[in-house]
Protein backbone atom coordinates (compact mmCIF):
# COMPACT_ATOMS: atom_id res chain seq x y z
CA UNK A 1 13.66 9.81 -6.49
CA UNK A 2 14.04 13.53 -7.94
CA UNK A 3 13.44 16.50 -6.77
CA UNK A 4 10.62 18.46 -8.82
CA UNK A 5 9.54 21.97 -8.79
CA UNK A 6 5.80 22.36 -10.86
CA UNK A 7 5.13 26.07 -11.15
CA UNK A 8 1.86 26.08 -12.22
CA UNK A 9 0.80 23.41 -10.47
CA UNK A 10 -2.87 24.16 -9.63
CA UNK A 11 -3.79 24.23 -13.50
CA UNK A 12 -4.41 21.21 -15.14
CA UNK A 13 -1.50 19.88 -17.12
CA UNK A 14 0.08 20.91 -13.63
CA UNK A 15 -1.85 19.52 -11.04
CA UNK A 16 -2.19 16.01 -13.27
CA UNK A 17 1.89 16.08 -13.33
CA UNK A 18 1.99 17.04 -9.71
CA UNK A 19 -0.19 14.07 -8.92
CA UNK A 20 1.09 11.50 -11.10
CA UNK A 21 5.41 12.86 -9.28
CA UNK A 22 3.76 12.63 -6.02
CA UNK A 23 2.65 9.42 -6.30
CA UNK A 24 5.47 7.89 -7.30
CA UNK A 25 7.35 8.58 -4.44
CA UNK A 26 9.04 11.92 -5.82
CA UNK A 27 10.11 15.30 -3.84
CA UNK A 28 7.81 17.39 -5.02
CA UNK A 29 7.34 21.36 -4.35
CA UNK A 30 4.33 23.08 -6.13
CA UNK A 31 4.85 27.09 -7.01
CA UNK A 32 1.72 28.94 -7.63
CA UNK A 33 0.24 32.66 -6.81
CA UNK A 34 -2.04 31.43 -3.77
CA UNK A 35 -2.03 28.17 -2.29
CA UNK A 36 -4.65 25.75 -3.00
CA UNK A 37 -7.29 25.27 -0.79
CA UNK A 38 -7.11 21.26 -1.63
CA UNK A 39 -3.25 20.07 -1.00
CA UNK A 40 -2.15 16.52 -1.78
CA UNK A 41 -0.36 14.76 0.84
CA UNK A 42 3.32 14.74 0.55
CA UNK A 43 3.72 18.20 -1.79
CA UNK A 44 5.56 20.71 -0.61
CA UNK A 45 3.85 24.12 -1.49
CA UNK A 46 5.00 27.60 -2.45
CA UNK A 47 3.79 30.87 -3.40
CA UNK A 48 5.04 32.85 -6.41
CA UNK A 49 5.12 34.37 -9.59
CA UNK A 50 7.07 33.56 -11.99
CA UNK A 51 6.33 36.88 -14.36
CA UNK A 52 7.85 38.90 -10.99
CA UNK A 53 10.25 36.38 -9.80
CA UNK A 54 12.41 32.92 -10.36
CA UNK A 55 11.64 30.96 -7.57
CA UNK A 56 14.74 29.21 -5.50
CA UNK A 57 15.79 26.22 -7.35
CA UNK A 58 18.71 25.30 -4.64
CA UNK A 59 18.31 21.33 -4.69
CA UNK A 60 15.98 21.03 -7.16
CA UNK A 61 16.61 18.29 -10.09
CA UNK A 62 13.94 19.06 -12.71
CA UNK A 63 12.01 22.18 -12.78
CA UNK A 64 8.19 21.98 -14.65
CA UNK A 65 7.06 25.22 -16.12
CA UNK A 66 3.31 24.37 -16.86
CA UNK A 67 1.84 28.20 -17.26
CA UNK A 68 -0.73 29.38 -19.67
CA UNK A 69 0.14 32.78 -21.49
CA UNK A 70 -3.60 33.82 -20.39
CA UNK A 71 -4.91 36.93 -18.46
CA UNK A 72 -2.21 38.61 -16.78
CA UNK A 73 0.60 35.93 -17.78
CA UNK A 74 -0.05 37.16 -21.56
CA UNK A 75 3.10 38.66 -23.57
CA UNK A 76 4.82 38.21 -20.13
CA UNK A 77 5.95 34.27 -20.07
CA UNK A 78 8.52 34.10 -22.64
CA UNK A 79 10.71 36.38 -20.82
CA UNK A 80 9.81 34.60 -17.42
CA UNK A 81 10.17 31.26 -19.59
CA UNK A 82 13.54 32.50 -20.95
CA UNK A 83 15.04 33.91 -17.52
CA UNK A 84 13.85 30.22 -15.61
CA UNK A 85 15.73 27.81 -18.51
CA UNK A 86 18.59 30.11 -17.48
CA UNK A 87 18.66 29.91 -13.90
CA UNK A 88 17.69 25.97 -14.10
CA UNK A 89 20.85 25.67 -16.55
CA UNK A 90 22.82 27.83 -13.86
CA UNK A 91 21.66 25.58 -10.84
CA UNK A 92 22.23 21.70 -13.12
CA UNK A 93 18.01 21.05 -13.17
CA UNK A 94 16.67 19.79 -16.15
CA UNK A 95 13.90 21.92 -17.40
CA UNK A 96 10.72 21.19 -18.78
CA UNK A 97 8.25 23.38 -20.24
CA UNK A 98 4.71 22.71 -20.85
CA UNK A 99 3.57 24.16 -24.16
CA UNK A 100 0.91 23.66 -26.91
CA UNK A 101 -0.37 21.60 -29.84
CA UNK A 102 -0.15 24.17 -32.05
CA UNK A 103 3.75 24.42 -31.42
CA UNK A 104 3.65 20.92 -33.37
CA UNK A 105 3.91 20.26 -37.40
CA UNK A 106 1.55 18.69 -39.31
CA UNK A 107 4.12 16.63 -41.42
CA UNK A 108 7.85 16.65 -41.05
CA UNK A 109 9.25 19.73 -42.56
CA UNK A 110 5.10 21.76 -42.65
CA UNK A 111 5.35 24.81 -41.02
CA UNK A 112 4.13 24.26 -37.09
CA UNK A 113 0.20 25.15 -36.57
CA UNK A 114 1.44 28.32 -35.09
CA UNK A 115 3.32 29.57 -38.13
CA UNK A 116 0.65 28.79 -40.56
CA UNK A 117 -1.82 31.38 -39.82
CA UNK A 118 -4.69 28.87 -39.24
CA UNK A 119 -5.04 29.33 -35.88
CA UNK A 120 -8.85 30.53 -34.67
CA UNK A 121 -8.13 34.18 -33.41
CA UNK A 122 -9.29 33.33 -29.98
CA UNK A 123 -6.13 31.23 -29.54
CA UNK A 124 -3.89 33.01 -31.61
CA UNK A 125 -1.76 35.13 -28.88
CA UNK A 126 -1.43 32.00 -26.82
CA UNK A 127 -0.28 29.85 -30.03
CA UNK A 128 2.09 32.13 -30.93
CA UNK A 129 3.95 33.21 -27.55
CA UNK A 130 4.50 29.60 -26.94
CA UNK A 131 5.69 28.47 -29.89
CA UNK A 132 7.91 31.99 -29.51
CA UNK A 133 9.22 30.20 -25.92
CA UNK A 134 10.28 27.26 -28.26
CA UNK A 135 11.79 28.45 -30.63
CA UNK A 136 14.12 30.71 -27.82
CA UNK A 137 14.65 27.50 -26.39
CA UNK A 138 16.19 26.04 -29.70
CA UNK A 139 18.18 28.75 -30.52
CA UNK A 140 19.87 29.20 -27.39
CA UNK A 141 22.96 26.64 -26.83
CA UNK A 142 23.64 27.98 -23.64
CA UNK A 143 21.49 26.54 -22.13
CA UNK A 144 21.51 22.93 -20.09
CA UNK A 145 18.92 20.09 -20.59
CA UNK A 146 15.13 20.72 -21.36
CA UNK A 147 12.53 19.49 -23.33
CA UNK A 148 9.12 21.34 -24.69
CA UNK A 149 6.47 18.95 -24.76
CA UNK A 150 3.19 19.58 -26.54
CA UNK A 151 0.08 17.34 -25.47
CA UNK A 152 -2.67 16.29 -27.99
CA UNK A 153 -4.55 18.91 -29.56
CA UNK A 154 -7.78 17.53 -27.68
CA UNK A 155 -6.36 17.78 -23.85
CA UNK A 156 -7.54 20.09 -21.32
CA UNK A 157 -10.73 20.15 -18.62
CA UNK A 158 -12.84 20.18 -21.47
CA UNK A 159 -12.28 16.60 -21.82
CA UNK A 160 -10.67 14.87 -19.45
CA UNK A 161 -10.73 11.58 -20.26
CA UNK A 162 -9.84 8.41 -18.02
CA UNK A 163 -6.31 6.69 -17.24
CA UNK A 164 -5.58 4.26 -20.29
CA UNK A 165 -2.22 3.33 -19.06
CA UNK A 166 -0.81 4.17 -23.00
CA UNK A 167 0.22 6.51 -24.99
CA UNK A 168 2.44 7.48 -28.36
CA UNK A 169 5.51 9.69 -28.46
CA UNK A 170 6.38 11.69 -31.42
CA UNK A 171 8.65 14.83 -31.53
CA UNK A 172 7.79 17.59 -33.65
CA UNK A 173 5.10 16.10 -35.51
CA UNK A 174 1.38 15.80 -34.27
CA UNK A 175 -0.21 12.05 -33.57
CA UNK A 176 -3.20 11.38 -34.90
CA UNK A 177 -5.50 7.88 -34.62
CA UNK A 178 -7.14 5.88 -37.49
CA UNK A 179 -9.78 8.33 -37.04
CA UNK A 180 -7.81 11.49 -37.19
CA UNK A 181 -8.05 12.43 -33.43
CA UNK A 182 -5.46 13.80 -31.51
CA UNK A 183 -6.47 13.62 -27.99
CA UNK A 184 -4.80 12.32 -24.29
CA UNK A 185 -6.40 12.13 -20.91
CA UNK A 186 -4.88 14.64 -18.03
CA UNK A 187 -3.65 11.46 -16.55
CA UNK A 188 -2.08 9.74 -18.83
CA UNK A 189 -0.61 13.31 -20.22
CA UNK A 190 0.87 13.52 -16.59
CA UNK A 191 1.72 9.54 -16.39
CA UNK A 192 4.27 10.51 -19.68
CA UNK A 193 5.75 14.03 -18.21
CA UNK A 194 6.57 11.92 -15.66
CA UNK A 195 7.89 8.85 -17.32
CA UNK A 196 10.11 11.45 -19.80
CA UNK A 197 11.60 13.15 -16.21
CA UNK A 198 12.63 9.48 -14.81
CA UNK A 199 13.87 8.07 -18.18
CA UNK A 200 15.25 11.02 -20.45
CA UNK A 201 14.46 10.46 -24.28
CA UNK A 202 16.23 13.77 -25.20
CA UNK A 203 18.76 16.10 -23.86
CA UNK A 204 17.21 19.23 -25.65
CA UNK A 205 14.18 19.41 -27.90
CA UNK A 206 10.70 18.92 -28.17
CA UNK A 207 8.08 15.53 -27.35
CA UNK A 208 4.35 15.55 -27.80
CA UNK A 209 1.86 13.07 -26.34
CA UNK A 210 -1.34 11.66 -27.83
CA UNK A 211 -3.06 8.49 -27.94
């Protein structure tokens, strides 16, 4: 059993990791700027923000950063992002950041979606601060163990999908079907956060999830 801190745990990539930790018997401890008025049974909650403040991480294993650089968090999570990978490196918790499809590749070696200047301007200032977060993640050896994982590029509330019980693991690159969908239920997207934090694939680097 581990120890897990979610900030950002009321949003959906979140609350679907949250869910998925808590019922597998995990210690888990939700962060987020007012407490839910729905609480699972058996999560610990706090209040927070991460753009102010690092929360405590005394006793925590693995710390989940699953934050979207929207309304006031805009322009202001890759410094949070950057000062919580240090103090999880600082207190030995493996961190894990929640970021975006468009942080992926198309091919090995394409520039990532972010890079290429395709992105719809609506989702441009999001796309690019988190791919920023990764790539201060990479180039920083100082710090301990994390991973950035990117979901599908159809994953969200929009479509929510139902528990399959499968998925596909790539790194860098983006999964798509015989059909050319890229897409993973909240569950299941949750099911393989959790899987990666009780089996480690990689030490430091980047996993995406799609069907």
């Amino acid at each position: 059993m581990a120890s897990i801190l979610v900030i950002g745990g009321t949003g959906y990539a979140g609350s679907h990791i949250v869910s998925e930790a808590v019922s597998r018997g995990h210690e888990v401890t939700l962060v987020s700027r007012n407490e839910p008025a729905e609480k699972i049974d058996g999560v610990t909650y706090r209040t927070g923000d991460l753009t102010e403040q690092v929360p405590d991480l005394t006793g925590i294993d693995v710390v989940v950063a699953a934050l979207s650089p929207r309304g006031s968090n805009e322009g202001a999570l890759r410094g949070a992002y950057g000062s919580l990978a240090k103090a999880a490196a600082e207190a030995g918790a493996r961190f894990v950041a929640i970021g975006g499809f468009s942080s992926l590749r198309p091919a090995e070696g394409a520039p990532r979606f972010a890079e290429a200047g395709e992105i719809p301007a609506e989702f441009a200032a999001e796309a690019t601060e988190m791919n920023a977060i990764l790539g201060d993640l990479l180039a920083d050896d100082s710090l301990g163990e994390w991973v950035f994982v990117s979901p599908a590029a159809e994953f969200g509330a929009y479509a929510p999908g139902e528990k399959l019980g499968h998925y596909r693991t790539s790194h860098e690159v983006a999964l798509f079907d015989a059909d050319g969908t890229s897409a993973i239920s909240g569950a299941d997207f949750g099911a393989a956060v959790v899987d990666e934090i009780e089996k480690p694939t990689l030490q430091r680097g980047q996993i995406s999830f799609a069907y």
